[in-house]
Protein backbone atom coordinates (compact mmCIF):
# COMPACT_ATOMS: atom_id res chain seq x y z
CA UNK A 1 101.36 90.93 62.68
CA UNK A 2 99.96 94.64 62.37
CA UNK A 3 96.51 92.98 62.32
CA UNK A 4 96.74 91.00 65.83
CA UNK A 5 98.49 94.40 67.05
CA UNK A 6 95.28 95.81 66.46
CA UNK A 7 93.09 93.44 67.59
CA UNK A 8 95.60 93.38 70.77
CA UNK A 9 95.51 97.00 71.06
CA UNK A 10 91.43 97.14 70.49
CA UNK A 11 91.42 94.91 73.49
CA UNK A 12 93.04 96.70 76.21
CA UNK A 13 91.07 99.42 74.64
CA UNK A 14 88.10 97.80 75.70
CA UNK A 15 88.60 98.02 79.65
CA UNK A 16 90.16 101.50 79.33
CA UNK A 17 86.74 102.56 77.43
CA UNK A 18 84.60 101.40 80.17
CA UNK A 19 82.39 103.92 81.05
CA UNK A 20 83.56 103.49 84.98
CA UNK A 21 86.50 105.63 83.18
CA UNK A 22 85.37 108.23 81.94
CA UNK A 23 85.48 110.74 84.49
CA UNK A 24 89.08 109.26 85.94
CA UNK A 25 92.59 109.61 84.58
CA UNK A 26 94.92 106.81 83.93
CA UNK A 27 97.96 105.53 82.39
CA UNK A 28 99.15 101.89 80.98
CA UNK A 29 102.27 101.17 79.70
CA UNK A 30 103.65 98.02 78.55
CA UNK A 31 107.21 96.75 77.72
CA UNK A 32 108.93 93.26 76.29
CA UNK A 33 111.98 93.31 77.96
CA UNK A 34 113.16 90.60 75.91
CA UNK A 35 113.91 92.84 72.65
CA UNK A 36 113.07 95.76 74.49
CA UNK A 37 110.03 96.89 72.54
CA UNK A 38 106.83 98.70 73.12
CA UNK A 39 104.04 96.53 73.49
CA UNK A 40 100.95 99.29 74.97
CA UNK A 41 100.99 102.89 76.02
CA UNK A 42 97.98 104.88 76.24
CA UNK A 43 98.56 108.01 78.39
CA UNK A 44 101.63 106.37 79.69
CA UNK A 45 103.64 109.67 80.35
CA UNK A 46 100.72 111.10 82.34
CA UNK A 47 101.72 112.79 85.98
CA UNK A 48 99.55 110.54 88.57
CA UNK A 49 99.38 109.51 92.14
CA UNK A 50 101.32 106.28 92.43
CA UNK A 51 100.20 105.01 95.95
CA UNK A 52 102.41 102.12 96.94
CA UNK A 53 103.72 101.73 93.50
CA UNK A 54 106.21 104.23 94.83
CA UNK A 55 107.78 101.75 96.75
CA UNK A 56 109.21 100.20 93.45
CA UNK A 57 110.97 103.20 92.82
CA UNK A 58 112.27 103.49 96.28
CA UNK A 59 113.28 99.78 96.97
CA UNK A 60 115.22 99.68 93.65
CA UNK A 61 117.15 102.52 94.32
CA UNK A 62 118.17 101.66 97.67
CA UNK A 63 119.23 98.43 96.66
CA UNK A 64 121.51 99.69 94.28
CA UNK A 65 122.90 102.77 96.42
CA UNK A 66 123.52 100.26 100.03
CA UNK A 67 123.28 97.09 98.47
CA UNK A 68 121.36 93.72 99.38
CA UNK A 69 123.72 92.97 102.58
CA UNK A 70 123.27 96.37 104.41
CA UNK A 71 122.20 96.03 108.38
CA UNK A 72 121.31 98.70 110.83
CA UNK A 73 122.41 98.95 114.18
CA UNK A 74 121.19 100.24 117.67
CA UNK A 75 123.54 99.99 120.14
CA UNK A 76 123.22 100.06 123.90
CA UNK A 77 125.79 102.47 126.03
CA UNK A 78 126.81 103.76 129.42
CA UNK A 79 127.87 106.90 130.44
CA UNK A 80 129.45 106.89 133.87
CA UNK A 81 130.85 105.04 137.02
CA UNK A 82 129.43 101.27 137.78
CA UNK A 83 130.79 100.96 141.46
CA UNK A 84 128.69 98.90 144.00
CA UNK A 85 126.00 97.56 141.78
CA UNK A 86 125.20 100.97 141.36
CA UNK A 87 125.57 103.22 137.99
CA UNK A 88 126.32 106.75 138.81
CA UNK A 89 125.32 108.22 135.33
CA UNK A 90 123.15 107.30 132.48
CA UNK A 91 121.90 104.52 129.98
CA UNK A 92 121.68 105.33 126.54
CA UNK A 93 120.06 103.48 123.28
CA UNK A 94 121.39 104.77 120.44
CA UNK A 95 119.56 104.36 117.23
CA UNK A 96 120.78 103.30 114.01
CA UNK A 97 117.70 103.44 111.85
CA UNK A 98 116.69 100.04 112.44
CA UNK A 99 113.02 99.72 111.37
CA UNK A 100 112.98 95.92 113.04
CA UNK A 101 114.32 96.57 116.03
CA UNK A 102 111.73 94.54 118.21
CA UNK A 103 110.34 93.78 121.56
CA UNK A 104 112.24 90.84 121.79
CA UNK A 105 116.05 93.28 120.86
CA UNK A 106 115.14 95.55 124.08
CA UNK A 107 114.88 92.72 126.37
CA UNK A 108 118.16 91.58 125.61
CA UNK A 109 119.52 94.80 126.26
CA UNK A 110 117.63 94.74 129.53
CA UNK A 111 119.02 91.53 130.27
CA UNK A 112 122.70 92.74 129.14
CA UNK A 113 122.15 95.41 131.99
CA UNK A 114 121.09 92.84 134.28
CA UNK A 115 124.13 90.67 133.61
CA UNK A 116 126.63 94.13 134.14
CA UNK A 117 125.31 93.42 137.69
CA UNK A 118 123.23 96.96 137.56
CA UNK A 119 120.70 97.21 140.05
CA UNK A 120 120.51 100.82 140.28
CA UNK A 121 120.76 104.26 138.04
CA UNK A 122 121.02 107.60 139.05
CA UNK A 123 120.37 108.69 136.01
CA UNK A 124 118.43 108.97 133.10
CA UNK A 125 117.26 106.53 129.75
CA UNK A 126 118.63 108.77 126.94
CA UNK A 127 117.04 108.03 123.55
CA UNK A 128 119.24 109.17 121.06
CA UNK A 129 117.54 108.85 117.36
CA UNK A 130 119.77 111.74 115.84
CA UNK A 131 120.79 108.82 112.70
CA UNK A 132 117.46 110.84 110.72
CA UNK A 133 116.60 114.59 111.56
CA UNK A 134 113.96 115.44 113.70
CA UNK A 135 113.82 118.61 112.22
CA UNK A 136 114.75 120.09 108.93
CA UNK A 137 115.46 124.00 107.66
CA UNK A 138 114.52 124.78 103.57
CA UNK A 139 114.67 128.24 103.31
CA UNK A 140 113.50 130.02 106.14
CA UNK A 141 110.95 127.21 107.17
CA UNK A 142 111.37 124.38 109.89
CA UNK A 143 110.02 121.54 108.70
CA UNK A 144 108.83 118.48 111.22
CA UNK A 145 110.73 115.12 109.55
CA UNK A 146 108.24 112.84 111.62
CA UNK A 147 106.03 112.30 108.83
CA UNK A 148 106.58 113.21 105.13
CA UNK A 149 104.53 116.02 103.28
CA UNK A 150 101.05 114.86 102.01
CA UNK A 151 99.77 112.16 104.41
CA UNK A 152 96.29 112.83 105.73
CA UNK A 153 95.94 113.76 109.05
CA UNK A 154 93.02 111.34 109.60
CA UNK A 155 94.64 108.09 109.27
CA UNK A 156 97.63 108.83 111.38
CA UNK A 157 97.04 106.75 114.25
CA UNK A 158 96.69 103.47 112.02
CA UNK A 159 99.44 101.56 111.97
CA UNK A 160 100.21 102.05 108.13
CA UNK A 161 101.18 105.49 109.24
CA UNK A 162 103.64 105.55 111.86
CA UNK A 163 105.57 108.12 112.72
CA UNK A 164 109.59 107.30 111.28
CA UNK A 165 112.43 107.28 113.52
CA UNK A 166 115.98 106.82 113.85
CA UNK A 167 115.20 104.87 117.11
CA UNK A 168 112.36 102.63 116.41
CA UNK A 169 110.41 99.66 117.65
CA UNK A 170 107.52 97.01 117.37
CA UNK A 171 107.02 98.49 113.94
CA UNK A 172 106.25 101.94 116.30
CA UNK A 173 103.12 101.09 117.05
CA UNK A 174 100.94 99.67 119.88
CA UNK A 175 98.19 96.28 119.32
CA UNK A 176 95.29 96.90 121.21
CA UNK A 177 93.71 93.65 122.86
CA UNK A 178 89.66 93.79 122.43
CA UNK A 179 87.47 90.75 124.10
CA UNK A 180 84.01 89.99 124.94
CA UNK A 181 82.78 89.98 127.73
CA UNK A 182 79.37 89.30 129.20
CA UNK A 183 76.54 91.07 127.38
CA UNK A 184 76.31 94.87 128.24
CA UNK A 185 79.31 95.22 130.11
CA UNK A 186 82.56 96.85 129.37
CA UNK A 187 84.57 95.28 126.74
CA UNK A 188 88.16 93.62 128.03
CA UNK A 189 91.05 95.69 126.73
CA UNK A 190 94.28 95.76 127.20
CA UNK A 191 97.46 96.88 125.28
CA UNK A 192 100.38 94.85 124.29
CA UNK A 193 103.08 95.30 125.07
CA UNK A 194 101.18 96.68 128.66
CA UNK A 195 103.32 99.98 128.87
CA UNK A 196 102.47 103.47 130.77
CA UNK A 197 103.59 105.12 127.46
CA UNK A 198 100.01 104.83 126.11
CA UNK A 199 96.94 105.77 128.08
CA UNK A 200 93.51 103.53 127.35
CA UNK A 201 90.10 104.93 127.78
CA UNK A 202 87.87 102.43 127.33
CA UNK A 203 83.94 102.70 126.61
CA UNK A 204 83.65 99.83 124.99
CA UNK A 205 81.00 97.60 125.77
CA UNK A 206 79.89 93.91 124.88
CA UNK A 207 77.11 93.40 122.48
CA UNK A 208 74.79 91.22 120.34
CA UNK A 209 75.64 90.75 116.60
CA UNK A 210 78.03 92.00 114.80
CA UNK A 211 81.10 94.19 116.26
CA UNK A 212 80.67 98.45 115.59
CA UNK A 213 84.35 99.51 117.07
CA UNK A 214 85.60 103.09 117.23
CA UNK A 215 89.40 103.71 118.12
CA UNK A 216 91.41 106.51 117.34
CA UNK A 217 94.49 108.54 118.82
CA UNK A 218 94.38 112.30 118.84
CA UNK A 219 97.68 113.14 116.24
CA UNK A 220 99.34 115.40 118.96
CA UNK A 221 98.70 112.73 122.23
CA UNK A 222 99.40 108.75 123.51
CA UNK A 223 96.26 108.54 124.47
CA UNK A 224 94.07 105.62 122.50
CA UNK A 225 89.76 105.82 122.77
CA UNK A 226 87.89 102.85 122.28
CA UNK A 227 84.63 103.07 122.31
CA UNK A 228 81.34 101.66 120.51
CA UNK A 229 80.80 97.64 120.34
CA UNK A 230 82.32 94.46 120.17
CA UNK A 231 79.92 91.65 119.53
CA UNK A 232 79.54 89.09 122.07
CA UNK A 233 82.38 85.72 122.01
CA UNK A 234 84.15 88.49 119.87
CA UNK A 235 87.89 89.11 120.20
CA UNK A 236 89.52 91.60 117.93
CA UNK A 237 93.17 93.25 118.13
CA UNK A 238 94.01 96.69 116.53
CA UNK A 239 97.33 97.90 115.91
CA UNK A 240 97.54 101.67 116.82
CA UNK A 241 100.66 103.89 115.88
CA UNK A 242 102.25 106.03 119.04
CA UNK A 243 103.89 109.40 118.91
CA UNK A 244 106.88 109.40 118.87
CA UNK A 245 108.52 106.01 118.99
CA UNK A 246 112.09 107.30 120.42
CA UNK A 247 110.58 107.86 123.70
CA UNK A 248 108.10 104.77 123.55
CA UNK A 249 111.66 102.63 123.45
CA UNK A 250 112.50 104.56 126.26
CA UNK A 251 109.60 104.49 128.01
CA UNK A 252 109.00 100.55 127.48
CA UNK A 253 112.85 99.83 128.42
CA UNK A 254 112.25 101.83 131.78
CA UNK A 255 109.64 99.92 132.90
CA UNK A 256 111.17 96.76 131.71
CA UNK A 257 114.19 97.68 134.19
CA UNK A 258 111.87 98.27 137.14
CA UNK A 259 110.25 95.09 136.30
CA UNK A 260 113.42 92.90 136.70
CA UNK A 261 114.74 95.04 140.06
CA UNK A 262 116.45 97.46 138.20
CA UNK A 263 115.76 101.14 140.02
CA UNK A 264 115.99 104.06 137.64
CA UNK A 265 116.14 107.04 139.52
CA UNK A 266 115.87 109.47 136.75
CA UNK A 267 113.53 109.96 133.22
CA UNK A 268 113.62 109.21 129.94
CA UNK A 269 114.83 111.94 127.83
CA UNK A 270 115.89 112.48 124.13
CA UNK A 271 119.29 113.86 123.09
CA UNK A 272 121.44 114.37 119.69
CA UNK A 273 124.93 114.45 118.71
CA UNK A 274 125.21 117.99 118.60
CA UNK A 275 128.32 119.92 119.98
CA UNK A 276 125.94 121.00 123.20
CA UNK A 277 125.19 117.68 124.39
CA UNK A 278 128.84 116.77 124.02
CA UNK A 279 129.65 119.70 126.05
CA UNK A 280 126.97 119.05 129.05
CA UNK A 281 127.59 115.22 128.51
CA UNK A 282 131.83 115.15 128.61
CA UNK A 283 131.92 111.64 129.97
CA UNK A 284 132.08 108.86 127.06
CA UNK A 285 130.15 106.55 126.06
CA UNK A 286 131.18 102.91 126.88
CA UNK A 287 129.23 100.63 124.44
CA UNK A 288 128.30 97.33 126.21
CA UNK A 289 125.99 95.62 123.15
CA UNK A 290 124.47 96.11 119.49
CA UNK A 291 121.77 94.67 117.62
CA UNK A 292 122.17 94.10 114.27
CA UNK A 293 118.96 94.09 111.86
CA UNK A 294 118.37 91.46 108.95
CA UNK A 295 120.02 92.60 106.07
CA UNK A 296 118.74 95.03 103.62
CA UNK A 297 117.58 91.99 101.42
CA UNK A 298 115.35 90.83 103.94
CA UNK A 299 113.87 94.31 104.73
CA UNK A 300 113.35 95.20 100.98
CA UNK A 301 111.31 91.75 100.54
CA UNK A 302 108.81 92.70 103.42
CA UNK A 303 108.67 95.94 102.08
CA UNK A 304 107.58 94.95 98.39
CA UNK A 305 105.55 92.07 99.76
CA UNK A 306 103.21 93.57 102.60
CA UNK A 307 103.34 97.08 101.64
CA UNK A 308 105.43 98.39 104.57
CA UNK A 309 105.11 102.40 104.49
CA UNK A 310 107.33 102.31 107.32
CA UNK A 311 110.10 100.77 105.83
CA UNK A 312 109.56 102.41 102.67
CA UNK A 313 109.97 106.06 104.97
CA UNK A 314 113.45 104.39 106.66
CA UNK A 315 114.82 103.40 103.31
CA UNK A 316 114.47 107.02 102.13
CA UNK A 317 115.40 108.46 104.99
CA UNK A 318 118.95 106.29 105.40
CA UNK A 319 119.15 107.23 102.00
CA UNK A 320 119.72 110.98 102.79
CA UNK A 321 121.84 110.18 105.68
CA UNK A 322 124.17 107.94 104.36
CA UNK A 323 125.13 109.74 101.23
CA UNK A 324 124.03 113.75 101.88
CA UNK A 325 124.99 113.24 105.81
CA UNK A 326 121.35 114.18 106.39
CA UNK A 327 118.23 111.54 107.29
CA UNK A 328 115.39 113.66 105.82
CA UNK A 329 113.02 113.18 103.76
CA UNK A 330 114.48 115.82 101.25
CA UNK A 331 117.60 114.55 100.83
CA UNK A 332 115.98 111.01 100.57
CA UNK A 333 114.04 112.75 97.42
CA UNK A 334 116.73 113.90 96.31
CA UNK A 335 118.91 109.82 96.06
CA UNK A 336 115.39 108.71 94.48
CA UNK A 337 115.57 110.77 91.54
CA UNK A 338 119.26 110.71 91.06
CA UNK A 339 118.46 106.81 90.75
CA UNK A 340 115.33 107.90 88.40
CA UNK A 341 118.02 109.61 85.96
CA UNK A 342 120.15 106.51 85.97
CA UNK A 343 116.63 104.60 84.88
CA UNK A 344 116.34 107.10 82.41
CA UNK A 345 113.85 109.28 83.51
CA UNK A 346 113.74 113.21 82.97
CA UNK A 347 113.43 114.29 87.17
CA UNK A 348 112.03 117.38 86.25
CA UNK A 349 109.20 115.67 85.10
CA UNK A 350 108.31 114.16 88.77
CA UNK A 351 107.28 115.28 92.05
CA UNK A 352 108.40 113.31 94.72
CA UNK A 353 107.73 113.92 98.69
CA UNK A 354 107.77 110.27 99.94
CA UNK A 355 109.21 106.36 99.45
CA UNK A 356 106.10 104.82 100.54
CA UNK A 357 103.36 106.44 98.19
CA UNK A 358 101.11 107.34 101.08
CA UNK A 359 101.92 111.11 100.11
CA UNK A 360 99.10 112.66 97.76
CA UNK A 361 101.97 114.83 96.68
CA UNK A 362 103.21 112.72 94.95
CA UNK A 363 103.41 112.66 90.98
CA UNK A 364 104.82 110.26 88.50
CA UNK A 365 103.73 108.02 85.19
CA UNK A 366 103.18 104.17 83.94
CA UNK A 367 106.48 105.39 82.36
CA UNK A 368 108.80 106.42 84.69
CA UNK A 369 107.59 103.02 86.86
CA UNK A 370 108.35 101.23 83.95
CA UNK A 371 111.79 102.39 83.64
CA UNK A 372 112.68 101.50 86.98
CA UNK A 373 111.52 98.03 86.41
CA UNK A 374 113.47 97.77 83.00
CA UNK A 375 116.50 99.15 84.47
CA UNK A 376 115.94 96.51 87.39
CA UNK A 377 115.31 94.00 84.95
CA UNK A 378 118.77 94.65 83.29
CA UNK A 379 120.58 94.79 86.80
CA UNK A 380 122.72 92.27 89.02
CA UNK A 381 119.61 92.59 90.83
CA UNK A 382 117.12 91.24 88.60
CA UNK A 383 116.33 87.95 89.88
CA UNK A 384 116.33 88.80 93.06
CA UNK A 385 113.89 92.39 92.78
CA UNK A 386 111.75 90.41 91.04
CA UNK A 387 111.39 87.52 93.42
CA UNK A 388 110.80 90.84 95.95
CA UNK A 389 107.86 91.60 94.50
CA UNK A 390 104.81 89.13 95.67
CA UNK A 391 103.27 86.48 93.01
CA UNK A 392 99.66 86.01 92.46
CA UNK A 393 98.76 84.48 96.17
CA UNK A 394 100.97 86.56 97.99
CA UNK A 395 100.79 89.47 99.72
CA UNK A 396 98.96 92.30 98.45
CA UNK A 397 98.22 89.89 95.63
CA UNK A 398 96.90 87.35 97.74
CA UNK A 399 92.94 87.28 97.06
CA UNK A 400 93.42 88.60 93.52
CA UNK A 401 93.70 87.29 90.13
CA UNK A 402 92.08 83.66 91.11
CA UNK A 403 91.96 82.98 87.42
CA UNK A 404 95.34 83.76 86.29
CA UNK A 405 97.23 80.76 85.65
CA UNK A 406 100.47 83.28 84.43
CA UNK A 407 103.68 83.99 86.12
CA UNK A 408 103.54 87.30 87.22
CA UNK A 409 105.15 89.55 89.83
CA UNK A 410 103.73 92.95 90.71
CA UNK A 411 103.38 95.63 93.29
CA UNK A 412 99.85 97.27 93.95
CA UNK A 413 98.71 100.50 95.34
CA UNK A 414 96.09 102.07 96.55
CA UNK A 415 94.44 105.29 98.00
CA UNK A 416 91.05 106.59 98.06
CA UNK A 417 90.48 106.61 94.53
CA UNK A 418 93.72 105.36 93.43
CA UNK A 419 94.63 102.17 92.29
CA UNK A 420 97.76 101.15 90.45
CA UNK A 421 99.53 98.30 89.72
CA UNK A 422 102.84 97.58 87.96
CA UNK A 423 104.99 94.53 87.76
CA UNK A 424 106.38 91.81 85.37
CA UNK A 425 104.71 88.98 83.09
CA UNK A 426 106.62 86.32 81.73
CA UNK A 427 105.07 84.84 79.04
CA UNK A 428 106.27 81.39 77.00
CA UNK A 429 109.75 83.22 78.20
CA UNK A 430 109.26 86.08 76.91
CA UNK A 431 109.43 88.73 79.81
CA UNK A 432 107.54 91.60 79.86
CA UNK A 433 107.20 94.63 82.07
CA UNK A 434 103.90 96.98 82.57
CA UNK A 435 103.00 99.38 84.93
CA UNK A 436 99.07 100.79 85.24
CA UNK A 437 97.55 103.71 87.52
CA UNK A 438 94.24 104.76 87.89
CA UNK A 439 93.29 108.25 89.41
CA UNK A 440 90.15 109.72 90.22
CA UNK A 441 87.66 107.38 90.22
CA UNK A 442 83.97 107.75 91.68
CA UNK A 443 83.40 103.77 90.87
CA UNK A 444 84.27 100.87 93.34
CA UNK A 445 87.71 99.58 94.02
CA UNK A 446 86.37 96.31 93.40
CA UNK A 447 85.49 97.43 89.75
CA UNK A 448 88.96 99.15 88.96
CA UNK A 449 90.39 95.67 90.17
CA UNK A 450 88.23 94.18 87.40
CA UNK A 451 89.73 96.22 84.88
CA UNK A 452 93.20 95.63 86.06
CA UNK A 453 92.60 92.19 86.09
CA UNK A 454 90.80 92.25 82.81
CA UNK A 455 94.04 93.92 81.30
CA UNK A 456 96.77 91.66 82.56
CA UNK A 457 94.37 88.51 81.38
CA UNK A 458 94.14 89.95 78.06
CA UNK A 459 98.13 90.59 77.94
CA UNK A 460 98.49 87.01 79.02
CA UNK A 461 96.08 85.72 75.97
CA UNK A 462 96.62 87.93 73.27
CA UNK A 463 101.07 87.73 73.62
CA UNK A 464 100.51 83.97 74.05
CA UNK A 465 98.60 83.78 71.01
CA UNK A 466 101.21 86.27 69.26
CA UNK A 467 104.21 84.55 70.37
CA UNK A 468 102.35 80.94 68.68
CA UNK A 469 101.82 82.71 65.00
């Protein structure tokens, strides 16, 4: 046995010694859950960027702290006198956190004004998203709770990055409709859903060969370029984040009004639940519907499955407000690593600014990952975190690993020049966890993939073989 743990260790050894590593840091660390034994480490308590694998660490602890049948809800109010077909006040949305809430949810709240037999509003559309701060005070600084500490400011108009919400929709971002036309003219573009919210400049034009597209959204603005190429018989659609997604639902839900005969006389403007509003507001609320999301089990699958950084951001976020009374991202922070002590993990040891892993900030080992998934593992939860986390053919595992004929669940990650990934095997029943990141690497993606690959394919071979003897 001390010999084949040898040749087994050698092995791994032999991807981690490629010379695409030698510059780079990285971690491995390898568990049998089964008797609860080390299997691998090599650097495996070594502080690195975790990209998506953070989500493992935030999708655990939230289902342990609200449990698998949690739902949001956004509810739909009045505030004032219906006399005449007319409302004499205002109609407010109030959000619950819901990341889900959809196209589809607002139009039945348009059609639940329509059936109140509304037909004007004096008015305004009040967005109320006070369920997360919009704003949060360490120290003596003010501290925007939009997006979380550490995301680049060059990706965040792609929808990956969307700005988080307590009132949110369409996944808070805009798909931008690209088609062909005939050769040299302007491109066809249009947004979906059409709204006013979002201003298109197009330059665009149709093209031979292949398409050379340039889009972007200036961070502080709703206003989306387009410019460059689209090749010709092309059609291409581009999912675009918007700023600030409370007033996009209001926005959107105004025009959908007007659309259906519904006048509203006044704008679309943002309050909280603080005393002043109260105070300048003293007529009540009279709640007239509610949408209810999927439950929490349904939410943390997607999450695990496509990689949803928004999602990840609302779990953290409801996090802090349900059990410190405050949606930000710090209190958030602070729920994760209470649940990392629980795992077993020393907190002081981490540095946490996000539950997505889009945050450079952040800093944690194979370890610590590892923990989570053993204490996951060992849960009421187990069969069911596992099954959240996508198989070889799903997912973000879905054109990787062709050759693996194992059973194996696991989350990726990635960055610019940071891969990780960190899962379980099961093995002739034997279950193992492992957890693997890569940091600072000048190679290809495609060749730190390899190595991944090459590691979990020895694992599979050399504990099959062990498990025989």
């Amino acid at each position: 046995m001390i010999l084949f743990l040898i040749i087994y260790s050698l092995s791994i050894d032999n991807f981690l010694n490629r010379p695409e590593l030698k510059t780079a840091q990285y971690g491995v660390y390898v568990l049998n859950l089964s008797n609860d034994s080390l299997v691998y480490a090599r650097n495996s308590q070594k502080l690195l960027i975790p990209a998506s694998n953070m989500k493992l660490v935030t999708t655990g602890a939230s289902m342990c702290y609200l449990g698998t049948a949690y739902r949001y809800v956004t509810r739909l109010a009045l505030r004032g006198t219906v006399k005449n077909s007319r409302l004499v006040g205002d109609i407010i949305i109030v959000g619950g956190g819901d990341p889900t809430f959809s196209l589809a949810d607002l139009e039945r709240f348009v059609a639940k004004i329509k059936g109140h037999g509304i037909q004007e509003v004096t008015g305004n559309i009040v967005v109320n998203e006070s369920f997360f701060n919009d704003m949060s005070l360490h120290g003596n600084t003010f501290t925007s709770e939009r997006l979380p500490t550490g995301w680049a400011w060059h990706y965040l108009d792609a929808r990956y990055a969307a700005e988080i919400s307590g009132l949110s929709m369409n996944k808070n971002y805009i798909n931008v409709k690209i088609r062909a036309t005939e050769l040299g003219e302007y491109a066809e573009v249009t947004l979906e859903p059409s709204t006013q919210y979002v201003t298109l400049v197009n330059q665009m034009k149709t093209k031979k060969g292949e398409d050379s597209i340039i889009i972007y959204r200036r961070p502080e603005e709703n206003t989306i370029y387009v410019d460059g190429g689209i090749g010709q018989g092309h059609a291409k659609d581009i999912p675009v984040a918007v700023k600030d997604p409370a007033l996009f639902v209001g926005s959107y839900f105004k025009e959908r009004l007007n659309a259906e005969g519904i006048s509203v006389y006044g704008d679309v403007v943002k309050e909280n639940n603080t005393l002043l509003h109260v105070v300048m507001n003293p007529h009540p609320l009279i709640f007239i519907d509610s949408v209810l999301s999927p439950s929490l089990n349904d939410i943390l699958s997607e999450t695990n499955t496509e990689s949803v950084n928004l999602y990840a951001e609302i779990l953290l976020k409801t996090l802090g407000a349900q059990f410190y009374g405050k949606g930000t991202f710090y209190h958030g922070v602070r729920m994760l690593k209470r649940f990392l002590k629980i795992c077993g993990a020393d907190t002081n040891a981490v540095s946490l600014w996000d539950g997505s892993g889009l945050s450079r900030h952040n800093l944690i080992s194979p370890y610590h990952i590892a923990l989570v998934l053993r204490y996951m593992y060992l849960s009421k939860y187990a069969s069911t975190f596992y099954e959240f986390l996508p198989q070889v053919g799903q997912g973000t595992l879905e054109n990787r690993f062709e050759d693996f004929e194992g059973e194996m669940h696991a989350k990726t990650g990635s960055l610019h020049a940071v891969s990780s990934l960190s899962g379980y095997l099961r093995i002739d029943e034997t279950d193992y966890c492992f957890s693997m990141i890569f940091n600072n690497f000048t190679c290809s993606r495609k060749k730190i993939r390899d190595i991944e690959e090459g590691i979990i394919m020895s694992l599979q071979e050399q504990l099959s073989k062990s498990l025989d003897e």
